[in-house]
C-alpha atoms as a PDB file:
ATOM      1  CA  UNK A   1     -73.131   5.515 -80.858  1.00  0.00           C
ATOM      2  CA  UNK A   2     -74.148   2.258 -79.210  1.00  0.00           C
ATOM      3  CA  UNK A   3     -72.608   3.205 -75.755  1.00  0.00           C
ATOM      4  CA  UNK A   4     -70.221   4.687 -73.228  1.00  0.00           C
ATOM      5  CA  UNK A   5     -68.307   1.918 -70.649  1.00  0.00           C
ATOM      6  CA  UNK A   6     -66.645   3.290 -67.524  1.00  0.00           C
ATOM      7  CA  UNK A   7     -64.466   0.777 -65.857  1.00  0.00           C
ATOM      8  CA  UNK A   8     -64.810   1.176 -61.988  1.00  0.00           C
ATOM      9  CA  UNK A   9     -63.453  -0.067 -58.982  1.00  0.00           C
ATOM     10  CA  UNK A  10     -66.680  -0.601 -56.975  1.00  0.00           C
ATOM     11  CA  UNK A  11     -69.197  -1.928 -59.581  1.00  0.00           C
ATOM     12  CA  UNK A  12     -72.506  -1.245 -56.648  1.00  0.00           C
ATOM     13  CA  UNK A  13     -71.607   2.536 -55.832  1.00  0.00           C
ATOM     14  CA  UNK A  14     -71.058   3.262 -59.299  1.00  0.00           C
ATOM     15  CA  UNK A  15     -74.857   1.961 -59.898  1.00  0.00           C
ATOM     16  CA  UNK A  16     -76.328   3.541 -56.989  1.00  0.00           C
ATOM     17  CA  UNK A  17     -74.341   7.115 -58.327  1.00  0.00           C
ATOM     18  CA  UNK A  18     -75.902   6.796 -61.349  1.00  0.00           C
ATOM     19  CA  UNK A  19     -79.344   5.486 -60.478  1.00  0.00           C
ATOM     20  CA  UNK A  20     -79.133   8.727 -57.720  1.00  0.00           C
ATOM     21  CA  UNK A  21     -78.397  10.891 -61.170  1.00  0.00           C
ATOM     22  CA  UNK A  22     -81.819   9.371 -62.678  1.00  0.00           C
ATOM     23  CA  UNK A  23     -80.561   6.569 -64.626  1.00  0.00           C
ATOM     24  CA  UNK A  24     -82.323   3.269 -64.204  1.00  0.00           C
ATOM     25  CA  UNK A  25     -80.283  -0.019 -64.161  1.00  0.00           C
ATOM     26  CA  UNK A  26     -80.926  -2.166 -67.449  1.00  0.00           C
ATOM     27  CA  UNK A  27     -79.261  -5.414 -66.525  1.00  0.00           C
ATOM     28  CA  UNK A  28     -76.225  -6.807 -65.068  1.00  0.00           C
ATOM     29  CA  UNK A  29     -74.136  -9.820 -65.564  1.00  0.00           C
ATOM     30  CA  UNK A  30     -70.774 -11.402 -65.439  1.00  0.00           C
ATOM     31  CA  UNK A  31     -68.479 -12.010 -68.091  1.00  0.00           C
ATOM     32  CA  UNK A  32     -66.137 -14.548 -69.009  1.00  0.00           C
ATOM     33  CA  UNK A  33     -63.253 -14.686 -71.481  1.00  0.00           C
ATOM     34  CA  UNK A  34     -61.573 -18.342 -71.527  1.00  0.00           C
ATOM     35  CA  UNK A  35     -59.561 -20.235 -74.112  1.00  0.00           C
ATOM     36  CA  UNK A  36     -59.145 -16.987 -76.222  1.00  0.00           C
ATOM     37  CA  UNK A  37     -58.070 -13.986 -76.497  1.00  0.00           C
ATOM     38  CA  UNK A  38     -60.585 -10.992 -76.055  1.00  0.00           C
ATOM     39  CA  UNK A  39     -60.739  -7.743 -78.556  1.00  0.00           C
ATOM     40  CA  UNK A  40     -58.514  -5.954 -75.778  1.00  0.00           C
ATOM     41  CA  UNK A  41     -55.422  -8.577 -76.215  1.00  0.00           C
ATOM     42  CA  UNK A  42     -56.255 -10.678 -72.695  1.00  0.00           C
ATOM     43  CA  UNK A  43     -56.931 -14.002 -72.007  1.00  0.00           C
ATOM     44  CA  UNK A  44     -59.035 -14.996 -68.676  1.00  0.00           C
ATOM     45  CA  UNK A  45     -60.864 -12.044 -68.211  1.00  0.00           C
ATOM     46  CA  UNK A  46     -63.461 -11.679 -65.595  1.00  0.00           C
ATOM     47  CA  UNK A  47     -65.532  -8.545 -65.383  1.00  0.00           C
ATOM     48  CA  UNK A  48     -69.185  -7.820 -63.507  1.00  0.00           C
ATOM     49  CA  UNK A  49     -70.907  -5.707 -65.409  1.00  0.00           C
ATOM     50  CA  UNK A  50     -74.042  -3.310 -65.093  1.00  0.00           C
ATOM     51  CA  UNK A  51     -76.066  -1.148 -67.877  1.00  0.00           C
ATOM     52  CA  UNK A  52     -77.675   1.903 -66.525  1.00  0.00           C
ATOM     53  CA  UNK A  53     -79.949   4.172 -69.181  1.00  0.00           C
ATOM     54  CA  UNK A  54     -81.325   7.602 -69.174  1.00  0.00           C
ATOM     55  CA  UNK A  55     -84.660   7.603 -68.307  1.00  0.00           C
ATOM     56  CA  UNK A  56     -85.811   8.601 -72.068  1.00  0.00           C
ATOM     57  CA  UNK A  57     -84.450   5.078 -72.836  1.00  0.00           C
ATOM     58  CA  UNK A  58     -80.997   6.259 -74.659  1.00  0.00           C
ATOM     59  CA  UNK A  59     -77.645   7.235 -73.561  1.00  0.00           C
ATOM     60  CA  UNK A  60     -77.039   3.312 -72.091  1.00  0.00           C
ATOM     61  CA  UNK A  61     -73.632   3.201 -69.707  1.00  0.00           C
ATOM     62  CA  UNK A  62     -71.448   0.074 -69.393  1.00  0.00           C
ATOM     63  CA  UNK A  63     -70.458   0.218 -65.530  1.00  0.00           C
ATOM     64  CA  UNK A  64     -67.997  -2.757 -65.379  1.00  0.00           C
ATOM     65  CA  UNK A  65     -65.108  -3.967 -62.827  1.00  0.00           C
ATOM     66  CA  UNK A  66     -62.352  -6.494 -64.011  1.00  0.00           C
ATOM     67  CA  UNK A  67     -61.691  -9.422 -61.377  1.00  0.00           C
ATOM     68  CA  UNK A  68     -59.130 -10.582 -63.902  1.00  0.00           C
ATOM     69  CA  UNK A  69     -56.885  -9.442 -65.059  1.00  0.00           C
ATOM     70  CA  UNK A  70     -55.676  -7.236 -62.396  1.00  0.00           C
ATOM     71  CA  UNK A  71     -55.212  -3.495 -62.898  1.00  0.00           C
ATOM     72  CA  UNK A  72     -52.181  -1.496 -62.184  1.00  0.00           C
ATOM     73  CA  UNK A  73     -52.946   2.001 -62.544  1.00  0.00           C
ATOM     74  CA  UNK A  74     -55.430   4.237 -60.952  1.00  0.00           C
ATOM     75  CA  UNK A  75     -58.002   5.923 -62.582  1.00  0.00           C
ATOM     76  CA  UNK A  76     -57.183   9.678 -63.461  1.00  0.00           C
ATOM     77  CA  UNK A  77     -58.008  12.841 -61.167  1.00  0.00           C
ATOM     78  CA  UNK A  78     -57.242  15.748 -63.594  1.00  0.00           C
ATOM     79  CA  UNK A  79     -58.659  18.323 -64.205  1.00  0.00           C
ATOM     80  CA  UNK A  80     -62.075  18.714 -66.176  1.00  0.00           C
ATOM     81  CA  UNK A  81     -59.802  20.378 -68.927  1.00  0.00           C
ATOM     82  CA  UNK A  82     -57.044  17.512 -68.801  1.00  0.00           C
ATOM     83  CA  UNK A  83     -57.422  15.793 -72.609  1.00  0.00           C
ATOM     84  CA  UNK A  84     -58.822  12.372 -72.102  1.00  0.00           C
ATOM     85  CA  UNK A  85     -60.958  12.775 -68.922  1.00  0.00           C
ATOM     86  CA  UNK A  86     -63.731  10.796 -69.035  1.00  0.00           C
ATOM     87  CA  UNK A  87     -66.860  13.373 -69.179  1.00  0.00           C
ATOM     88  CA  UNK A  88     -70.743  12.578 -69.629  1.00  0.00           C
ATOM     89  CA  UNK A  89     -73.222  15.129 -70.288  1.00  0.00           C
ATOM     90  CA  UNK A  90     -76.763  14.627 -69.880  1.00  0.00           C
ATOM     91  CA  UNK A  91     -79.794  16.789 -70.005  1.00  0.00           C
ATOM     92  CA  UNK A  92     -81.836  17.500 -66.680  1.00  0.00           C
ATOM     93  CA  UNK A  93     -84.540  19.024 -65.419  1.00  0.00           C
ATOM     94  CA  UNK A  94     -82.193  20.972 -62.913  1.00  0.00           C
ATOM     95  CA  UNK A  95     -78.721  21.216 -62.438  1.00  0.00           C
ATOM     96  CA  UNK A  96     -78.838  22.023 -59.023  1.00  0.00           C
ATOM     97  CA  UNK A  97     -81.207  19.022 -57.572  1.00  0.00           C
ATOM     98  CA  UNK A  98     -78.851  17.095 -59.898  1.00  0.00           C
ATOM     99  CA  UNK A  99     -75.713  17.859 -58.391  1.00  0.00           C
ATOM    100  CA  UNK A 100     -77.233  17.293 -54.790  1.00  0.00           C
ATOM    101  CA  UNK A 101     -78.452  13.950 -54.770  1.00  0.00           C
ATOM    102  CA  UNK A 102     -74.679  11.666 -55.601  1.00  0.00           C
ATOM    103  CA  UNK A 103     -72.877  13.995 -52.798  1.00  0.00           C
ATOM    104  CA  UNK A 104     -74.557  10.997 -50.358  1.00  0.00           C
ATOM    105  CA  UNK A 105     -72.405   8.476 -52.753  1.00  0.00           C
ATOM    106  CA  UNK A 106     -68.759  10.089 -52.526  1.00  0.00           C
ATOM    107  CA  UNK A 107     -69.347  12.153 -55.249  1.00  0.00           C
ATOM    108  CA  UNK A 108     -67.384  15.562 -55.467  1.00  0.00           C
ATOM    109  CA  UNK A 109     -68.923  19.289 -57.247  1.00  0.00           C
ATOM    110  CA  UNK A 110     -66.340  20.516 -59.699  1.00  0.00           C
ATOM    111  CA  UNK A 111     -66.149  24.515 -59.113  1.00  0.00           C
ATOM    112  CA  UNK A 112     -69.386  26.014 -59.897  1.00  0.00           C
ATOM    113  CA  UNK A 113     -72.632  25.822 -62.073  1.00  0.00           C
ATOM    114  CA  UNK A 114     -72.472  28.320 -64.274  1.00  0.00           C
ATOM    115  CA  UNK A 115     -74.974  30.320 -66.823  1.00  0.00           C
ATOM    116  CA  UNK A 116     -74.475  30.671 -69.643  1.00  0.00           C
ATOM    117  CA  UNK A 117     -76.593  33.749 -71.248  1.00  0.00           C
ATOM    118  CA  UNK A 118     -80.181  32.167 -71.437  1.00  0.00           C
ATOM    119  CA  UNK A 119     -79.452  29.206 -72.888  1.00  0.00           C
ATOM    120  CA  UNK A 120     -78.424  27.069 -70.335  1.00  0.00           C
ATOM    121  CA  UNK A 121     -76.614  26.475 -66.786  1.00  0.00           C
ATOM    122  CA  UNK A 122     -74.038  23.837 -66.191  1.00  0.00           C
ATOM    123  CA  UNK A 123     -72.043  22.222 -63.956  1.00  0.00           C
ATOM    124  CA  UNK A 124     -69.691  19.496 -63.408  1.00  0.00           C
ATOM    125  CA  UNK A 125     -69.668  16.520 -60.292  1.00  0.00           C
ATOM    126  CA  UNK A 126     -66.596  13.851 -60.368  1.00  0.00           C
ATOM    127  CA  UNK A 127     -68.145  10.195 -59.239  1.00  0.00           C
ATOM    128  CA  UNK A 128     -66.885   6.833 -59.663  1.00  0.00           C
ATOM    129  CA  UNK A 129     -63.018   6.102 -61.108  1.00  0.00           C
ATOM    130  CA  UNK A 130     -62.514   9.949 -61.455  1.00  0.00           C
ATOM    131  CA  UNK A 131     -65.710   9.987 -64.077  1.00  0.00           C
ATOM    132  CA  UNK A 132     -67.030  13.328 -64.810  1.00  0.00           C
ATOM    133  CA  UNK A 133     -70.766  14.017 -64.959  1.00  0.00           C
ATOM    134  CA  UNK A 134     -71.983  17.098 -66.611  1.00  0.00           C
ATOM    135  CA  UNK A 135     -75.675  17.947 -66.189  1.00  0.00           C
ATOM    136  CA  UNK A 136     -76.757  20.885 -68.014  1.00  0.00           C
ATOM    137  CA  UNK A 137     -80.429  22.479 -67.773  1.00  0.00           C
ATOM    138  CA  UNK A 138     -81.779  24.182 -70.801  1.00  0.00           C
ATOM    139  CA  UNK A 139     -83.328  27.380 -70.082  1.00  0.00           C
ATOM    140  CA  UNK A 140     -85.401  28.289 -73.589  1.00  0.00           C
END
């Protein structure tokens, strides 16, 4: 896998919620489509973009916002279950100092963190454009 792109609505509290999960911003820029048509079928597309990595140096996510063309729907707020939600799973140190630190950037806990036997604990927050993080802390 090369990456993982979540389209957002605000491109700078999506950064700072992932930078607050431990991810460290890669780069940023600004793209362009003009004069032809890009691999998604538009023409004129405008989109500020931002690459944040796990600290290990893998797991790179595309952050990006579209200036043009202008969306229509919002982004989902099913249920963790729901097929199709958006969910990112990282390993952490621990889950619960995890789950703290993005409350500060709007970000919601998804019921509990939960054990499971001695292998690990788990738990779910919702951040940016309905985006579910998963941080899970191995126990052995």
């Amino acid at each position: 896998m090369d990456h993982v792109g979540v389209v957002v609505e605000d491109l700078a509290a999506a950064v700072a919620f992932f930078v607050e999960l431990g991810m460290e911003v890669e780069g940023e820029a600004t793209a362009r489509v003009t004069g032809w048509t890009s691999s998604s079928g538009w023409t004129g597309v405008r989109a500020d973009m931002a690459v944040v990595r796990t600290p290990d140096g893998h797991g790179p996510v595309e952050l990006s916002t579209f200036r043009s063309p202008v969306f229509t729907a919002s982004a989902p707020r099913a249920a963790v279950n729901t097929p199709g939600i958006p969910r990112l799973t990282f390993v952490v140190d621990s889950v619960d100092g995890v789950l703290d630190r993005p409350r500060a950037h709007g970000a919601e806990l998804v019921g509990e963190v939960v054990r499971y036997e001695d292998i690990c604990r788990y738990g779910y927050v919702r951040g940016p454009a309905g985006v579910i993080i998963g941080p899970v802390e191995e126990l052995k």
